[in-house]
PDB file of N, CA and C in Angstrom:
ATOM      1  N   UNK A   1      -6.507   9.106 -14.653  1.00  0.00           N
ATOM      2  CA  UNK A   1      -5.814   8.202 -13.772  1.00  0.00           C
ATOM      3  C   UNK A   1      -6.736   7.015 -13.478  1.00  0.00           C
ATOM      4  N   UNK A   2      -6.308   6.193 -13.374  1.00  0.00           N
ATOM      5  CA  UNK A   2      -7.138   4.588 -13.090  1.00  0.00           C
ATOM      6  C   UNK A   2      -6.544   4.704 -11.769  1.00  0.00           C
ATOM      7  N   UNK A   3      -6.859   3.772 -10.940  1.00  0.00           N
ATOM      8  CA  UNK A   3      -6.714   2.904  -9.668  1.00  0.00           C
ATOM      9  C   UNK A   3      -7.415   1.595  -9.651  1.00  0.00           C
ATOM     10  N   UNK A   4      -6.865   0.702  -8.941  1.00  0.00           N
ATOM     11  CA  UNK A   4      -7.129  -0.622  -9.229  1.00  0.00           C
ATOM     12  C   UNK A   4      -6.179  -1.487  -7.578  1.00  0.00           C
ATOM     13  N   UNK A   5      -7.048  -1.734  -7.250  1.00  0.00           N
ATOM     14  CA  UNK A   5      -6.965  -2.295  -5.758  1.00  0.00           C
ATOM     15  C   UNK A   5      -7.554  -3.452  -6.080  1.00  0.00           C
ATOM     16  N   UNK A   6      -6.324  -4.966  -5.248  1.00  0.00           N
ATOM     17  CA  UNK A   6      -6.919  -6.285  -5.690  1.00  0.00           C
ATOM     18  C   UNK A   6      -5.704  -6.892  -5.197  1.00  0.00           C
ATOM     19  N   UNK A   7      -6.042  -8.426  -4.679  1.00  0.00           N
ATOM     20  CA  UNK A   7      -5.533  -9.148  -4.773  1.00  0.00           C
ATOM     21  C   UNK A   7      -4.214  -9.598  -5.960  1.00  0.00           C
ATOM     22  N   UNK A   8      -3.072 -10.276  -5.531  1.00  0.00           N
ATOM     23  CA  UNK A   8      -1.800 -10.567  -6.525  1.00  0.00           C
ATOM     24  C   UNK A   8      -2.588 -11.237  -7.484  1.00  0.00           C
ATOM     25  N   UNK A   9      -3.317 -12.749  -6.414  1.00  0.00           N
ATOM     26  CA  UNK A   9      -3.911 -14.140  -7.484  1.00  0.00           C
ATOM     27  C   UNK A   9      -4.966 -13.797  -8.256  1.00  0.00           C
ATOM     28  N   UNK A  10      -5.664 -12.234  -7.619  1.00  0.00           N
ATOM     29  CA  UNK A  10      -7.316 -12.046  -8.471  1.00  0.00           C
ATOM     30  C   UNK A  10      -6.422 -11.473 -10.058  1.00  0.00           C
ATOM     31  N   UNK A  11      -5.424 -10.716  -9.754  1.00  0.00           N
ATOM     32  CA  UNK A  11      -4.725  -9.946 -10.872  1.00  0.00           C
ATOM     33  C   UNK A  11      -3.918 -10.977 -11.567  1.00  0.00           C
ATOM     34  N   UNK A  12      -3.614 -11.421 -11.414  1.00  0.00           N
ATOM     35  CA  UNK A  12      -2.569 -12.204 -11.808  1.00  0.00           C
ATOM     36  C   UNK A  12      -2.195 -13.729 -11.082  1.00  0.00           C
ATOM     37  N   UNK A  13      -3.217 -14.583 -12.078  1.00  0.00           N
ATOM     38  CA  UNK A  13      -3.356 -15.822 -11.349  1.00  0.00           C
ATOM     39  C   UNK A  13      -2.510 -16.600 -11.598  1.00  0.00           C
ATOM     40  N   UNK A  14      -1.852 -16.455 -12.102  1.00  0.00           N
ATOM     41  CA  UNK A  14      -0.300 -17.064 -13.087  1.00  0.00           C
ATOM     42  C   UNK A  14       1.009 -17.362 -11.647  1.00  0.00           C
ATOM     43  N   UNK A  15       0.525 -16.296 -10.697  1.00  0.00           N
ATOM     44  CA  UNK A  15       1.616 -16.184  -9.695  1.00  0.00           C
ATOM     45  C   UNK A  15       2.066 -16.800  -8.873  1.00  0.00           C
ATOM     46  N   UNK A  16       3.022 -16.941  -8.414  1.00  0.00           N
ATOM     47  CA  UNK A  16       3.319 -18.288  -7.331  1.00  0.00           C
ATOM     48  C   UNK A  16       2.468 -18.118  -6.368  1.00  0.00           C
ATOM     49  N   UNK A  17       1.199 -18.979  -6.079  1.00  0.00           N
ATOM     50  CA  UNK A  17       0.441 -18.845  -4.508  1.00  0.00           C
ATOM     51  C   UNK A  17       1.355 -19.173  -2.929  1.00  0.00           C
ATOM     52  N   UNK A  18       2.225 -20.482  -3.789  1.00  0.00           N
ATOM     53  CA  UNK A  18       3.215 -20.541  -2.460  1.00  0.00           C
ATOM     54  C   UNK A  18       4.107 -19.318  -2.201  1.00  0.00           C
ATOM     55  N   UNK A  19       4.306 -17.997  -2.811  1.00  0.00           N
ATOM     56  CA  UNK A  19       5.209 -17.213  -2.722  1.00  0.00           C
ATOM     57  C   UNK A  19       4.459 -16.652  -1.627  1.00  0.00           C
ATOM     58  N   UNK A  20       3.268 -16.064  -1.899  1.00  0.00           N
ATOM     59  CA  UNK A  20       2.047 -15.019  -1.283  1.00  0.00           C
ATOM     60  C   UNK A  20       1.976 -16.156   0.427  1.00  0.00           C
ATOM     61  N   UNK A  21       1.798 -17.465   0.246  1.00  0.00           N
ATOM     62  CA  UNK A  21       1.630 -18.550   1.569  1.00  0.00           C
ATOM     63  C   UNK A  21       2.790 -18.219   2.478  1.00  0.00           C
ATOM     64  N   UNK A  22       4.304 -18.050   1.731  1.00  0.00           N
ATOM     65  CA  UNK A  22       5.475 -18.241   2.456  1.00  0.00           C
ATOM     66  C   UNK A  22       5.090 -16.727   3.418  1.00  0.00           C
ATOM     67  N   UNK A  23       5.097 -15.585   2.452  1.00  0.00           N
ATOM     68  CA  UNK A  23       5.077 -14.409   3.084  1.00  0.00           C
ATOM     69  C   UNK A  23       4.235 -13.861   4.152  1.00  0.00           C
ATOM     70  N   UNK A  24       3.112 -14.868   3.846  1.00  0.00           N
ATOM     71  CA  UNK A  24       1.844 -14.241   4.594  1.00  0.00           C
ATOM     72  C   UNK A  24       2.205 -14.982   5.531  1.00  0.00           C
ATOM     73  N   UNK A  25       2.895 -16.253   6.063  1.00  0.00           N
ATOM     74  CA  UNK A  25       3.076 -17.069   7.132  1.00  0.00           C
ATOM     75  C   UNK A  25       4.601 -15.983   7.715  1.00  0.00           C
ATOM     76  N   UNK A  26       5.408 -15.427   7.314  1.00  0.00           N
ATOM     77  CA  UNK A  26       6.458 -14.749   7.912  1.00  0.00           C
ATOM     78  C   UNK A  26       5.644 -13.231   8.210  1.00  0.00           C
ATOM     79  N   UNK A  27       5.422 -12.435   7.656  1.00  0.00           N
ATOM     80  CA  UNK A  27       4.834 -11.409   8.663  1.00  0.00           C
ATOM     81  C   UNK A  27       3.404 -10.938   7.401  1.00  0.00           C
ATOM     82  N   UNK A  28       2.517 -10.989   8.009  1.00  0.00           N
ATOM     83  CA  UNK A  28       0.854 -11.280   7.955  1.00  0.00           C
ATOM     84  C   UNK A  28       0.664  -9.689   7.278  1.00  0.00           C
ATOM     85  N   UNK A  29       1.278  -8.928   8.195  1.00  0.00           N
ATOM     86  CA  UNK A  29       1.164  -7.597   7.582  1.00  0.00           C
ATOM     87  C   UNK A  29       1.657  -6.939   6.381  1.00  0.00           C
ATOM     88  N   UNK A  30       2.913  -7.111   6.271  1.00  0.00           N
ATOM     89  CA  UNK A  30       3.702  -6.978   5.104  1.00  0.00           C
ATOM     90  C   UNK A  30       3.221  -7.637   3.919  1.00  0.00           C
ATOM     91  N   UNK A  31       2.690  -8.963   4.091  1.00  0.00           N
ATOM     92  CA  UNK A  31       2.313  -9.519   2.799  1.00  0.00           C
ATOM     93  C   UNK A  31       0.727  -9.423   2.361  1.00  0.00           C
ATOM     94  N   UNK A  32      -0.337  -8.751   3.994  1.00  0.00           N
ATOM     95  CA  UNK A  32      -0.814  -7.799   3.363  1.00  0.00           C
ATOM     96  C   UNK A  32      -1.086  -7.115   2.171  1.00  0.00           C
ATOM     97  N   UNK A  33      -0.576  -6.081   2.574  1.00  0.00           N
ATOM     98  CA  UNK A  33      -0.334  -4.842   1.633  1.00  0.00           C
ATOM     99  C   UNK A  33       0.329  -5.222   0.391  1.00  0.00           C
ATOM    100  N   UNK A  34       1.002  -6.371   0.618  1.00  0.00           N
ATOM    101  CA  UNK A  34       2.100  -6.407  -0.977  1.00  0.00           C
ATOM    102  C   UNK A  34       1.178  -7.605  -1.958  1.00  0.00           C
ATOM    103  N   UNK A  35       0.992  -8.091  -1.308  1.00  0.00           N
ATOM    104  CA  UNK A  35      -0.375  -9.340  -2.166  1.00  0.00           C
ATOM    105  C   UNK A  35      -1.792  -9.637  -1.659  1.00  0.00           C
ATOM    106  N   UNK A  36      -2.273  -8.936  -0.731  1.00  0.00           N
ATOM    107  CA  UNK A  36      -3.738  -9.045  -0.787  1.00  0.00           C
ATOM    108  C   UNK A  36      -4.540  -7.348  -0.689  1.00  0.00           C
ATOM    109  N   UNK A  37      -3.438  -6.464  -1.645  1.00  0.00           N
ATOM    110  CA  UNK A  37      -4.231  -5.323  -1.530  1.00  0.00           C
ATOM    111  C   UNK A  37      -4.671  -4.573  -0.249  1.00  0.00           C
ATOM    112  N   UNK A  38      -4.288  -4.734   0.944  1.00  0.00           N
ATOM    113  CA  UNK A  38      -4.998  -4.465   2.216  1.00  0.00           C
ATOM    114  C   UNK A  38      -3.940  -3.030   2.445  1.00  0.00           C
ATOM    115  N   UNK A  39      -4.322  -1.923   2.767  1.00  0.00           N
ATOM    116  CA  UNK A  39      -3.884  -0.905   3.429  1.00  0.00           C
ATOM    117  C   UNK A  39      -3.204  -1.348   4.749  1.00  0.00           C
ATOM    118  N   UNK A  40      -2.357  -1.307   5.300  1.00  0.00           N
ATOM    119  CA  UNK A  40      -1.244  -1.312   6.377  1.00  0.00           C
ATOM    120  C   UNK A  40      -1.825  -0.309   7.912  1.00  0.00           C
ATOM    121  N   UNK A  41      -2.721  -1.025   8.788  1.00  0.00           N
ATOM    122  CA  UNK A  41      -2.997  -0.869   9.903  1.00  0.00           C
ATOM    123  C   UNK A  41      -2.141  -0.627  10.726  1.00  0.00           C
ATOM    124  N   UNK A  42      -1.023  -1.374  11.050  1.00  0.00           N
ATOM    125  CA  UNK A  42      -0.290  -1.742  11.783  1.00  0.00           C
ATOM    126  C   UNK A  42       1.328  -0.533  11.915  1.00  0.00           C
ATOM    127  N   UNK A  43       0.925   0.555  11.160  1.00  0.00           N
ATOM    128  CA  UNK A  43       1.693   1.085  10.635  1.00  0.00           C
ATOM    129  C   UNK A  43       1.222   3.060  10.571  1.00  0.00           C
ATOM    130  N   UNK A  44      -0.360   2.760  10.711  1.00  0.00           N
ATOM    131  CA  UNK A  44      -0.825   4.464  10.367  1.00  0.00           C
ATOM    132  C   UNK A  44      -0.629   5.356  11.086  1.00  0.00           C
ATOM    133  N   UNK A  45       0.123   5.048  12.371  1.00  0.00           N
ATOM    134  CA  UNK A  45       0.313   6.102  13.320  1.00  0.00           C
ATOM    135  C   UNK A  45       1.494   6.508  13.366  1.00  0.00           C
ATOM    136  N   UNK A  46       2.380   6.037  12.081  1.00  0.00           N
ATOM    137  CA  UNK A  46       3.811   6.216  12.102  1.00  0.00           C
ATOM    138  C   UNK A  46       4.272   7.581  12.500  1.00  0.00           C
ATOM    139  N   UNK A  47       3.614   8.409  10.757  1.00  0.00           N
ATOM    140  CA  UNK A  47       3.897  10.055  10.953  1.00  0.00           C
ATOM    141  C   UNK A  47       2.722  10.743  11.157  1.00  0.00           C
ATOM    142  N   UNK A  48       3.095  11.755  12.084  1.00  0.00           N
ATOM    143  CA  UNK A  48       1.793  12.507  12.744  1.00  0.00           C
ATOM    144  C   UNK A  48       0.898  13.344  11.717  1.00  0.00           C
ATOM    145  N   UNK A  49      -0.445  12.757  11.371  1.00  0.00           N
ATOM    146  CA  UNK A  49      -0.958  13.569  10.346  1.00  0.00           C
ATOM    147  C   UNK A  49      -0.677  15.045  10.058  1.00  0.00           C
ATOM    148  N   UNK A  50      -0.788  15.757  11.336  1.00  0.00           N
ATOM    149  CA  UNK A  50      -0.719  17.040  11.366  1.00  0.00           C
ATOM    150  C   UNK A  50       0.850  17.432  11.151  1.00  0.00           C
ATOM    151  N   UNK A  51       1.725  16.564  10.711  1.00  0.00           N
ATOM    152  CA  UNK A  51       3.460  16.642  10.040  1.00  0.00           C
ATOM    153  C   UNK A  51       3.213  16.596   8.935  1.00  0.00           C
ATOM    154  N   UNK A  52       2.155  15.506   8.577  1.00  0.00           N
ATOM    155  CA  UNK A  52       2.374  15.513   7.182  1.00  0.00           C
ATOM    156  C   UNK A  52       1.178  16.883   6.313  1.00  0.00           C
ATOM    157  N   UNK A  53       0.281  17.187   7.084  1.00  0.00           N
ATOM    158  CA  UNK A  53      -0.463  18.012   6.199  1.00  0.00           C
ATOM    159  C   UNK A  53       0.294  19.929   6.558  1.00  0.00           C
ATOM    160  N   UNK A  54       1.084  19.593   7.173  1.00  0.00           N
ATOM    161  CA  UNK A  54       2.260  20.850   7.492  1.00  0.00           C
ATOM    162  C   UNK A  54       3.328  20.857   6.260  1.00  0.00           C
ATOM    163  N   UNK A  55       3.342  19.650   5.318  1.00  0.00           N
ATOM    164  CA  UNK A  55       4.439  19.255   3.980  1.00  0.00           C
ATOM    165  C   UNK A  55       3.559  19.064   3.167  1.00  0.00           C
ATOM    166  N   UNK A  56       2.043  19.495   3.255  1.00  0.00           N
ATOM    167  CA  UNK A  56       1.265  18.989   1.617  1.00  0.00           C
ATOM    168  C   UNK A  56       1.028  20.913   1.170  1.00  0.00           C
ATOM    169  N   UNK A  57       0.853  20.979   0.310  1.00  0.00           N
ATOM    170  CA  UNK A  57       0.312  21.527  -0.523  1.00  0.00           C
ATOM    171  C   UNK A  57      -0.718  21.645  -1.466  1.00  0.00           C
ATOM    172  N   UNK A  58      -1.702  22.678  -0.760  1.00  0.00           N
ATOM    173  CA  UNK A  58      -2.993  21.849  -1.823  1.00  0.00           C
ATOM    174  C   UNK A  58      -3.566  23.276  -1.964  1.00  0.00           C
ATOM    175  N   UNK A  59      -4.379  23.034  -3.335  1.00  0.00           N
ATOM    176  CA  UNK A  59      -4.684  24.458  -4.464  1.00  0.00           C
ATOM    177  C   UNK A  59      -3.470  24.993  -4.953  1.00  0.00           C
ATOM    178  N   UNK A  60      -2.366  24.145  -5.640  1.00  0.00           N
ATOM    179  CA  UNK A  60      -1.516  24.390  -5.856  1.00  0.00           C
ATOM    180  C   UNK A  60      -1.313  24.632  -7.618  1.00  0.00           C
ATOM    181  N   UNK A  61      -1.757  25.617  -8.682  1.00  0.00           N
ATOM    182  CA  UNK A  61      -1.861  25.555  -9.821  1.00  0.00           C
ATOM    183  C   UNK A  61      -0.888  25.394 -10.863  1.00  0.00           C
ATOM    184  N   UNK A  62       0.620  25.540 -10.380  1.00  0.00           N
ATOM    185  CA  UNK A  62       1.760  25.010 -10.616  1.00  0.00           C
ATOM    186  C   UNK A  62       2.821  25.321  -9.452  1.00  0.00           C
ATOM    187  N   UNK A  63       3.922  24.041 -10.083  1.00  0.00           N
ATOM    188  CA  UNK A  63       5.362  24.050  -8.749  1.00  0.00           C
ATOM    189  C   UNK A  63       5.993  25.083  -9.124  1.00  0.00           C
ATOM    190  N   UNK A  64       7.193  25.290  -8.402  1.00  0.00           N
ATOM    191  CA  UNK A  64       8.651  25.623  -8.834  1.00  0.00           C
ATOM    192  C   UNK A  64       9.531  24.786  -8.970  1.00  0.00           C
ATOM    193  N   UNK A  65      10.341  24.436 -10.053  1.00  0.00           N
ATOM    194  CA  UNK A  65      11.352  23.866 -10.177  1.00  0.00           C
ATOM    195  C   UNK A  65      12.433  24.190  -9.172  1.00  0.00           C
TER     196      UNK A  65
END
């Protein structure tokens, strides 16, 4: 598996900068996460960790269909 965290313009400089300007001037956060790579602060306390690690599964060596 790769991962690759980055900027829209560092990835792909081809891209409209005014698109990334419009968005980031309408909500700062959202365009964030969608064109400057930034993880979503504004947002981590949504679901209660301890909900979500009550729905993970881990050491799991295969599913069930």
């Amino acid at each position: 598996m790769v991962l690759v965290q980055g900027a829209t313009m560092d990835l792909n400089p081809t891209f409209d900068r005014r698109e990334v300007e419009r968005a980031l001037e309408e909500d700062p956060a959202a365009a964030g996460a969608e064109y400057l790579g930034q993880f979503r602060s504004d947002i981590e306390t949504f679901i209660d960790p301890e909900a979500i690690a009550r729905c993970t599964v881990t050491k799991a060596r295969k599913r069930k269909k």
